[in-house]
N, C-alpha and C. Protein backbone atom coordinates (compact mmCIF):
# COMPACT_ATOMS: atom_id res chain seq x y z
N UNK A 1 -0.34 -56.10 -13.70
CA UNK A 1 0.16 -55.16 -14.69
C UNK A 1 0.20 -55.85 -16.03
N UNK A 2 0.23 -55.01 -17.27
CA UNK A 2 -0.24 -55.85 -18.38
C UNK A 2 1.07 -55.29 -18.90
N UNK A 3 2.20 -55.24 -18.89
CA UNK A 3 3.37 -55.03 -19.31
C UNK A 3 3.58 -55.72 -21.04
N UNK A 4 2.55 -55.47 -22.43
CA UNK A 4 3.28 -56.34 -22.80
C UNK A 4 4.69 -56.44 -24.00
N UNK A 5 4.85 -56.82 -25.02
CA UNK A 5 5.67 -57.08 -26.00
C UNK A 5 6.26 -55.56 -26.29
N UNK A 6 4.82 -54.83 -26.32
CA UNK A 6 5.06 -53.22 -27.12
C UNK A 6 5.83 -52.61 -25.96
N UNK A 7 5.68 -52.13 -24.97
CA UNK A 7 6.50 -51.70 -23.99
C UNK A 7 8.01 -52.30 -23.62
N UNK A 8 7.88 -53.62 -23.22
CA UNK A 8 9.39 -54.42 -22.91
C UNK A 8 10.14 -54.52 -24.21
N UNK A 9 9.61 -54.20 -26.01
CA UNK A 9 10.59 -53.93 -26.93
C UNK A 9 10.77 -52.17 -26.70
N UNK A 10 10.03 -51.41 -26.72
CA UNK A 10 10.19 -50.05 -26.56
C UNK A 10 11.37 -49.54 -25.67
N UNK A 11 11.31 -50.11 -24.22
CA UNK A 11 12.30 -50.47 -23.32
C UNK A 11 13.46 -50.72 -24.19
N UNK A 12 13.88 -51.66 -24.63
CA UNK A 12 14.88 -52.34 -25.11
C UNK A 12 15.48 -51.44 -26.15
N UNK A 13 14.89 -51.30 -26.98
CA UNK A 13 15.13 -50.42 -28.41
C UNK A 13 15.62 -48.73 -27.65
N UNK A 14 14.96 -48.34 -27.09
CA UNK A 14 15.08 -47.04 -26.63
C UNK A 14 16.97 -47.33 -25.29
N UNK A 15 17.12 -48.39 -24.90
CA UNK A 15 18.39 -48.80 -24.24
C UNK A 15 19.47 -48.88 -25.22
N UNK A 16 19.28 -49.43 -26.46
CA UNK A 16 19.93 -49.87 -27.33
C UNK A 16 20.37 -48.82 -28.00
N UNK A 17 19.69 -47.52 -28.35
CA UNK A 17 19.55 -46.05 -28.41
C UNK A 17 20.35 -45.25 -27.82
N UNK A 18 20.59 -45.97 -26.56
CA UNK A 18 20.88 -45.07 -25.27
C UNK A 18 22.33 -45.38 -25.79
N UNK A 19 22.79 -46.60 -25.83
CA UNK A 19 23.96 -47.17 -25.49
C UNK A 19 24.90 -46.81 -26.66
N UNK A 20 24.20 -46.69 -27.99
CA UNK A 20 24.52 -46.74 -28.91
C UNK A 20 24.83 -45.43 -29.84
N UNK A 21 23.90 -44.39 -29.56
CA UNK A 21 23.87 -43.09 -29.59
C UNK A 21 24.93 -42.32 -29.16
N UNK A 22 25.69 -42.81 -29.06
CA UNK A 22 26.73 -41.53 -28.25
C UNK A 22 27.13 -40.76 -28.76
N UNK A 23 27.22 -39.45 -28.16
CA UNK A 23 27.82 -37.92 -29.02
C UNK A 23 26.51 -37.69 -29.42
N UNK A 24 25.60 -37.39 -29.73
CA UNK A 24 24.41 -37.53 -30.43
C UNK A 24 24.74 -37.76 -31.90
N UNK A 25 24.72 -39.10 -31.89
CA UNK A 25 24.89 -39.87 -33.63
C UNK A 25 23.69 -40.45 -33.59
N UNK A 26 22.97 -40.17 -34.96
CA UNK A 26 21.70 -40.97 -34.97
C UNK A 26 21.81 -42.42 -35.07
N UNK A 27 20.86 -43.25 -34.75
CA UNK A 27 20.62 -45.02 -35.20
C UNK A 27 20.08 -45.27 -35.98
N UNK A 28 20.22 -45.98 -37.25
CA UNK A 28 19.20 -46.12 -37.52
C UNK A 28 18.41 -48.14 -37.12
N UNK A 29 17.16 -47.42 -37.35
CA UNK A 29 16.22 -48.51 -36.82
C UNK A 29 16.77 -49.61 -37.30
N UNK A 30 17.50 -50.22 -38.54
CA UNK A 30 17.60 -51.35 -38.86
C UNK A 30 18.62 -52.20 -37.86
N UNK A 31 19.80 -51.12 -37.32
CA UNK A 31 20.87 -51.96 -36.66
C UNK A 31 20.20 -52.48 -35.60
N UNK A 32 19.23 -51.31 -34.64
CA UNK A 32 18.74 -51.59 -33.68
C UNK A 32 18.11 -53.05 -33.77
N UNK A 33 17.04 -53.13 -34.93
CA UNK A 33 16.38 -54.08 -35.16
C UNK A 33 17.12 -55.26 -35.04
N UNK A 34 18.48 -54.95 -35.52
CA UNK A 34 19.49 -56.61 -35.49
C UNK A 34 19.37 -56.88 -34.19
N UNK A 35 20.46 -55.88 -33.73
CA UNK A 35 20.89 -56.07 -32.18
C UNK A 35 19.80 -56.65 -31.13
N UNK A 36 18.51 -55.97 -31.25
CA UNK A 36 18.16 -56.59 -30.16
C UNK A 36 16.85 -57.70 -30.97
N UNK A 37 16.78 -58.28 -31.92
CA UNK A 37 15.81 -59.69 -32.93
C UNK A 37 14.34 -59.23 -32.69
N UNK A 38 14.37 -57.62 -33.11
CA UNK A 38 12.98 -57.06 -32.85
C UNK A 38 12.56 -56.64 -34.56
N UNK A 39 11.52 -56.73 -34.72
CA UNK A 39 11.11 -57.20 -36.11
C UNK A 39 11.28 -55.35 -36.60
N UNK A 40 11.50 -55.34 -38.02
CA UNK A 40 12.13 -53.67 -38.03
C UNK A 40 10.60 -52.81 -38.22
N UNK A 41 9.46 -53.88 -38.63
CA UNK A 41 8.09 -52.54 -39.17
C UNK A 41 7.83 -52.50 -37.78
N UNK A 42 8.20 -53.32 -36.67
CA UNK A 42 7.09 -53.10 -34.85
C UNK A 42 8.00 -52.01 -34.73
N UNK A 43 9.47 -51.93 -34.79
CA UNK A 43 10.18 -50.82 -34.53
C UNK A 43 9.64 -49.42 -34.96
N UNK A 44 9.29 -49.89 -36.14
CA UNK A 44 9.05 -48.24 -36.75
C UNK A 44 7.44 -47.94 -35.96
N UNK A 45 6.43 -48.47 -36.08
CA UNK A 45 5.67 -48.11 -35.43
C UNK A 45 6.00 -48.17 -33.70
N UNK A 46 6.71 -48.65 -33.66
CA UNK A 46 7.66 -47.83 -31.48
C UNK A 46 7.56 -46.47 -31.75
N UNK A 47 8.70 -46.33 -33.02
CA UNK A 47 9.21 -45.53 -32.93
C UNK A 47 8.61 -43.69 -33.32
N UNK A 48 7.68 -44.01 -34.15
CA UNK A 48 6.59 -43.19 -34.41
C UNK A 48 5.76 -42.78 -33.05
N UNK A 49 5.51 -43.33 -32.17
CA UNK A 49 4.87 -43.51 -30.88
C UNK A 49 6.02 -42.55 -30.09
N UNK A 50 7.16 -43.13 -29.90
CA UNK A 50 8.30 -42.08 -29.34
C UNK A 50 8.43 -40.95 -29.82
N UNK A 51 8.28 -40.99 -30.92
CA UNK A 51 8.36 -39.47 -31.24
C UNK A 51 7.87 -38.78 -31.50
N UNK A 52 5.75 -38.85 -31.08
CA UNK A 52 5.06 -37.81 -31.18
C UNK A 52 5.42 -37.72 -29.78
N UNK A 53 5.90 -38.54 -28.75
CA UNK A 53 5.94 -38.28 -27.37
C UNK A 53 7.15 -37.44 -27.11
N UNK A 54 7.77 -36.79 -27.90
CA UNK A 54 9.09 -36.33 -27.84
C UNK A 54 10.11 -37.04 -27.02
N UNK A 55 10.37 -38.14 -27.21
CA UNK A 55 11.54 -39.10 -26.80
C UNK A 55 12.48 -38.82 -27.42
N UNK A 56 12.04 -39.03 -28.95
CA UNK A 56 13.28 -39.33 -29.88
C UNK A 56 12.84 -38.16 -31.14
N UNK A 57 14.29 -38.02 -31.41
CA UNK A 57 13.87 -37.25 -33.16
C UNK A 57 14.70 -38.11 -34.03
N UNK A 58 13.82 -38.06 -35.18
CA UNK A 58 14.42 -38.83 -36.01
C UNK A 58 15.29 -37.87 -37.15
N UNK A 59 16.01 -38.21 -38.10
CA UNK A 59 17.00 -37.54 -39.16
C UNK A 59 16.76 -38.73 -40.18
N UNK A 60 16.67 -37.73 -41.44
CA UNK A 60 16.37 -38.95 -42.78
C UNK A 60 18.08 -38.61 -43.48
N UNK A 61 17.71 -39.20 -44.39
CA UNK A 61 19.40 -39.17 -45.75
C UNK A 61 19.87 -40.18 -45.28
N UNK A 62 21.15 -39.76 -45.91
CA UNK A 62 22.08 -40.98 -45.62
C UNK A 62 22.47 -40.09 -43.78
N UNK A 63 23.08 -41.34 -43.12
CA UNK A 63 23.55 -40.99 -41.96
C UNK A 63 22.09 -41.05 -41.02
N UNK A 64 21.45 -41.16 -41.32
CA UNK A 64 19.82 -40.98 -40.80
C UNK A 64 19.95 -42.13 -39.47
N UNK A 65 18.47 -41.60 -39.24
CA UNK A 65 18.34 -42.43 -37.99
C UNK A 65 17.46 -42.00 -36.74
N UNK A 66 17.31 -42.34 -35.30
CA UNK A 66 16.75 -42.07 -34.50
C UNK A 66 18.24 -41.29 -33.09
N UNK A 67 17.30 -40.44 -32.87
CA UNK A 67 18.72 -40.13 -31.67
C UNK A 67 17.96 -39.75 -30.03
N UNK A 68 18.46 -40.03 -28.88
CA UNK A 68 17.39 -39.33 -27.65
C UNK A 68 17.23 -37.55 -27.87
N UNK A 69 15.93 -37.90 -27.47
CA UNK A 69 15.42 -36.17 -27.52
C UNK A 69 15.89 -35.57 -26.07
N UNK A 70 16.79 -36.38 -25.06
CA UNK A 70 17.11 -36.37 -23.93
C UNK A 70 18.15 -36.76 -23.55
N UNK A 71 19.08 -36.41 -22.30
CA UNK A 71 20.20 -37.65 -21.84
C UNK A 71 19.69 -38.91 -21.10
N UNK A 72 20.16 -39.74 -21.53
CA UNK A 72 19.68 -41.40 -20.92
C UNK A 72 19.07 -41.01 -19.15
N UNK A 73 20.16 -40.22 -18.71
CA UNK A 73 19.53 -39.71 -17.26
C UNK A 73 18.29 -38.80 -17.18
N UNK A 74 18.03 -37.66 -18.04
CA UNK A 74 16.69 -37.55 -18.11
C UNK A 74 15.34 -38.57 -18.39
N UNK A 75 15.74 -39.57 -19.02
CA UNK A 75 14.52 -40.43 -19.39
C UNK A 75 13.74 -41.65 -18.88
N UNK A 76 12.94 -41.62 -17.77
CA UNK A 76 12.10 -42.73 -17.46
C UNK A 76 11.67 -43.67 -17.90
N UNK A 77 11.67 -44.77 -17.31
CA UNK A 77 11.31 -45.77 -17.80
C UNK A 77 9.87 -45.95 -17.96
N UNK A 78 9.22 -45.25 -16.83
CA UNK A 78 7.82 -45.11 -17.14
C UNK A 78 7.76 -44.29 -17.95
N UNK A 79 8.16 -43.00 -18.96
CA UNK A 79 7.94 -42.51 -19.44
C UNK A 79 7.84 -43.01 -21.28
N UNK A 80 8.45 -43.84 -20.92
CA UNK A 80 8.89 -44.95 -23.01
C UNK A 80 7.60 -46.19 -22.73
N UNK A 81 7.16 -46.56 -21.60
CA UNK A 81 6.36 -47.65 -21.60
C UNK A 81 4.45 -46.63 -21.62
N UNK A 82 5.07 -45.73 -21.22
CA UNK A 82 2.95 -44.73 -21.50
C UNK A 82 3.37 -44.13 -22.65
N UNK A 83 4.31 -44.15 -23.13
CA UNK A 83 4.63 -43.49 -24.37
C UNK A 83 4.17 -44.39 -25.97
N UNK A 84 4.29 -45.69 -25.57
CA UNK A 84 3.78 -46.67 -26.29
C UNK A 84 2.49 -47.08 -26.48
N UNK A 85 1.70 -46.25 -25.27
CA UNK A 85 0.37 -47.15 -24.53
C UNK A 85 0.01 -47.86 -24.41
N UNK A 86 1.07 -48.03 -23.23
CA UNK A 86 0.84 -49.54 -22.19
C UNK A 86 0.48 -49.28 -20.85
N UNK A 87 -0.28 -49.32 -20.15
CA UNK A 87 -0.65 -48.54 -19.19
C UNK A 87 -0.21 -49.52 -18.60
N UNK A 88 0.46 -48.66 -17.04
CA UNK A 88 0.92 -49.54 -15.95
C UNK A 88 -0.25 -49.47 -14.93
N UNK A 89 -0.69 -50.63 -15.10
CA UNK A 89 -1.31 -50.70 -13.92
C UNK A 89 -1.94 -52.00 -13.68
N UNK A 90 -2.14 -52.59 -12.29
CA UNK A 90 -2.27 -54.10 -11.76
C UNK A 90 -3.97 -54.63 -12.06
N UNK A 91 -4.87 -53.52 -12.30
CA UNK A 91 -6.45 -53.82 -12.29
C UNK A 91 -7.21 -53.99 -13.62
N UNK A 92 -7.78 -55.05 -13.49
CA UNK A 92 -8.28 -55.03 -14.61
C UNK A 92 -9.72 -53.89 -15.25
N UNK A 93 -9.86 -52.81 -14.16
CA UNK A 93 -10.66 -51.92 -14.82
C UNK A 93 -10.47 -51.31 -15.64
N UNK A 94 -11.51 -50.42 -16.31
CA UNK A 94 -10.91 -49.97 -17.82
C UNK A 94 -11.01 -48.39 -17.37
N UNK A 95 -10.44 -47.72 -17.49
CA UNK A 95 -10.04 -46.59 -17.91
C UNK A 95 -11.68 -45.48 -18.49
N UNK A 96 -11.86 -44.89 -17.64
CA UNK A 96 -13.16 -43.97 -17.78
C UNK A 96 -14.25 -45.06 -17.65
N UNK A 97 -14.23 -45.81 -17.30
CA UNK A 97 -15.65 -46.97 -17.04
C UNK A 97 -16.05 -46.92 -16.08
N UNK A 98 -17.58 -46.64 -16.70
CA UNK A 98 -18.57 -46.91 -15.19
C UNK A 98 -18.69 -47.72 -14.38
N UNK A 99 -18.29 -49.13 -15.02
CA UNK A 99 -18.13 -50.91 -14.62
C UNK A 99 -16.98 -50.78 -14.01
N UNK A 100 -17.30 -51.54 -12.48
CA UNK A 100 -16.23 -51.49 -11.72
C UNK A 100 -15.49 -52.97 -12.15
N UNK A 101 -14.49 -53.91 -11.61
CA UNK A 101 -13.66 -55.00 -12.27
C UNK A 101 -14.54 -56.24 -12.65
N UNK A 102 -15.82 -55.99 -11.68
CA UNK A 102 -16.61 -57.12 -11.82
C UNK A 102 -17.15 -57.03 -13.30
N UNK A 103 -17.52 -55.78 -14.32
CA UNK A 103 -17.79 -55.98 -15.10
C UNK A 103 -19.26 -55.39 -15.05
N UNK A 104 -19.17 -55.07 -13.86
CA UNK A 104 -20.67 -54.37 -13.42
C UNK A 104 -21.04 -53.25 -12.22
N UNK A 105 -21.32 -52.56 -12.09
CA UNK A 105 -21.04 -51.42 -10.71
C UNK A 105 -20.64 -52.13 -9.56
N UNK A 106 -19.17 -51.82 -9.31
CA UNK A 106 -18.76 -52.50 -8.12
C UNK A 106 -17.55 -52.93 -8.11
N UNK A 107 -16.48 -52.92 -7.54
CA UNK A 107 -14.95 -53.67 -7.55
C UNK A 107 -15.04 -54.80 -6.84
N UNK A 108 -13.84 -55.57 -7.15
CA UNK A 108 -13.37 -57.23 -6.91
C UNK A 108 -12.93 -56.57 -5.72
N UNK A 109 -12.79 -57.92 -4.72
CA UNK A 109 -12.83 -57.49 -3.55
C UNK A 109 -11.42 -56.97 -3.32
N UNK A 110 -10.37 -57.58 -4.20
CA UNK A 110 -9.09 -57.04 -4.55
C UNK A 110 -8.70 -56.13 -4.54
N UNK A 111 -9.49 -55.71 -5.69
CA UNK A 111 -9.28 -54.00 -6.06
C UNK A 111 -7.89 -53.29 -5.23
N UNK A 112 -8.07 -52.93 -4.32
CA UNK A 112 -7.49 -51.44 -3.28
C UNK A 112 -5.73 -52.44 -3.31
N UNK A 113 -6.22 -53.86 -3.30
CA UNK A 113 -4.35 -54.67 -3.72
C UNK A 113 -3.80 -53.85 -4.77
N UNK A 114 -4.59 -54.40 -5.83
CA UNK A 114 -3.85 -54.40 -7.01
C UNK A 114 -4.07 -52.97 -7.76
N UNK A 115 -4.61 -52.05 -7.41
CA UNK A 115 -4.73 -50.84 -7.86
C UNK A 115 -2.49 -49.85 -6.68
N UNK A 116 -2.71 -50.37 -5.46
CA UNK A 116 -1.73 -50.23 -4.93
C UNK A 116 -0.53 -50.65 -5.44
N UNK A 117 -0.65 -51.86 -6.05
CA UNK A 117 0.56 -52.27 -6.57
C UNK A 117 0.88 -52.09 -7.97
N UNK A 118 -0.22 -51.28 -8.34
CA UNK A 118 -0.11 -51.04 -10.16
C UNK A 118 0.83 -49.07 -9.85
N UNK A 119 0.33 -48.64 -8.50
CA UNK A 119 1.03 -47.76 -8.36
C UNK A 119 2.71 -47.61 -8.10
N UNK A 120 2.81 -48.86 -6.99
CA UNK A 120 4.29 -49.09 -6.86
C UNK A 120 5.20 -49.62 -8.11
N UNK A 121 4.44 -50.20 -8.77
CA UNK A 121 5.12 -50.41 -10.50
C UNK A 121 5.32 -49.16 -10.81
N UNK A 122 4.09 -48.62 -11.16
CA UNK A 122 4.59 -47.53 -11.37
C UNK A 122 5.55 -46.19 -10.88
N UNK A 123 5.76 -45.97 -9.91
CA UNK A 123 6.39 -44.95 -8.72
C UNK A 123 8.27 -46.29 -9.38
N UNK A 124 8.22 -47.37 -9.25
CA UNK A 124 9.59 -47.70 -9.67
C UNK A 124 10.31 -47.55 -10.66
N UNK A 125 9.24 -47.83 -12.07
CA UNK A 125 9.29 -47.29 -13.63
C UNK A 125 9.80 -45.72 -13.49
N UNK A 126 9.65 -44.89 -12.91
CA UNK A 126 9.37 -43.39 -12.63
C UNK A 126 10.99 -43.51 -11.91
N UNK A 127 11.41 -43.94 -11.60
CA UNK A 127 12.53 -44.11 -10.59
C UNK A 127 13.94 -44.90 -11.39
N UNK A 128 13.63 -45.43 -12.65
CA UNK A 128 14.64 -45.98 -12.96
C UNK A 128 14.70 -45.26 -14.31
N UNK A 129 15.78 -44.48 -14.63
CA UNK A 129 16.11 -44.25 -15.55
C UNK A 129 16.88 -45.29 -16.86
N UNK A 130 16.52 -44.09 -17.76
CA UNK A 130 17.59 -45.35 -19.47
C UNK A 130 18.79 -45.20 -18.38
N UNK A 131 19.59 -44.82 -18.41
CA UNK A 131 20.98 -44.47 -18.04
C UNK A 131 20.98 -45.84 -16.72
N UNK A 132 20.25 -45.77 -16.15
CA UNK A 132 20.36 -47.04 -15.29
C UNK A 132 19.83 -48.10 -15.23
N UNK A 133 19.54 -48.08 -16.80
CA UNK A 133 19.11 -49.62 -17.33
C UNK A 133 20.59 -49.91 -18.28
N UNK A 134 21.29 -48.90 -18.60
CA UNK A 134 22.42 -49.42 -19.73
C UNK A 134 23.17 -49.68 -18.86
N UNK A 135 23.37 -48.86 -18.01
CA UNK A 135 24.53 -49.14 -16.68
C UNK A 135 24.83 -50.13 -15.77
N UNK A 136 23.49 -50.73 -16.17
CA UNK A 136 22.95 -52.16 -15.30
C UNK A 136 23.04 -51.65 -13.67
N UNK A 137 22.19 -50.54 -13.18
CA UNK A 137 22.14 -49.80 -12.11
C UNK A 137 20.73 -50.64 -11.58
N UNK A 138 19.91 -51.24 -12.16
CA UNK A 138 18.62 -51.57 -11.61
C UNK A 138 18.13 -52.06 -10.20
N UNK A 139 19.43 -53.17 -10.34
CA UNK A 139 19.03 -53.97 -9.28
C UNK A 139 19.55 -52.76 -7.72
N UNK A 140 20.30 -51.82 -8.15
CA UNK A 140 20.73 -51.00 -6.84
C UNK A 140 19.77 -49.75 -6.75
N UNK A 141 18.74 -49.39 -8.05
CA UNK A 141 17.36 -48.18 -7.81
C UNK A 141 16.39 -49.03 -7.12
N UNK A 142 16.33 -49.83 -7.30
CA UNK A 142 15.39 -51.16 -6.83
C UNK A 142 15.28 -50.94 -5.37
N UNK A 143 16.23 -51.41 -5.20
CA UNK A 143 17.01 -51.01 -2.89
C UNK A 143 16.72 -50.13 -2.97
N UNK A 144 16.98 -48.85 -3.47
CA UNK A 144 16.85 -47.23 -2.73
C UNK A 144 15.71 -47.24 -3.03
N UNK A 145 14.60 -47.58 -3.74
CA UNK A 145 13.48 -46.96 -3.66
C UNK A 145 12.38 -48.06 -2.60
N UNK A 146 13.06 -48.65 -1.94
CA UNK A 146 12.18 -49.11 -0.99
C UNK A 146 12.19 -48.69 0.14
């Protein structure tokens, strides 16, 4: 899985959102940016990404900010990490390619592994909500979904 920087800050920022948002009060990006030492222009381009995906709406003026377009319990974790485009998945094939991993018609003998396990990433992402990433619920969606 190629999990990288853009997704695991998206994650973070969108928790920080969660936690921080309450009542629906907007954030704005800069506190976020403190709180979690995420640079504030990668934020804004997250955050632009979230919100053609309807995650988040943003509010300008004073009082401005970002707020969930959802409750922390509606929102997937897989849903903020394809929202970024980061694709979850374990294979290094590309996406509409004729070239199988080898780089040429045909898959690594791997393949059927790591295409399986780019699914169970995924099927867990899908399974853990914001709300049980702020809650620090993970390690107990983790158990039930096995």
């Amino acid at each position: 899985m190629r999990l990288t920087s853009k997704g695991r800050y998206a994650v973070m920022a969108m928790a920080d959102l969660a936690k921080n948002g309450g009542s629906g009060r907007a954030v704005p990006l800069q506190d976020i940016a403190e709180r979690q030492q995420i640079s504030l222009s990668y934020l804004e381009q997250l955050f632009a990404r979230l919100r053609r995906a309807g995650l988040v709406t943003g509010m300008r003026g004073p009082g401005g900010g970002y707020r969930l377009a959802r409750t922390p319990a509606d929102l997937a974790v897989a849903e903020i990490v394809l929202a970024v485009n980061e694709p979850i998945k374990a294979t290094r094939c590309k996406e509409g390619s004729p070239k199988g991993c080898m780089g040429v018609d045909g898959r690594c003998i791997a393949h059927d592994l790591w295409e399986e396990l780019g699914q169970h990433i995924h099927g867990f992402l899908a399974a853990v909500s914001l709300e049980d990433v702020i809650e620090r619920r993970v390690r107990r969606t983790a158990i039930a979904a096995e």
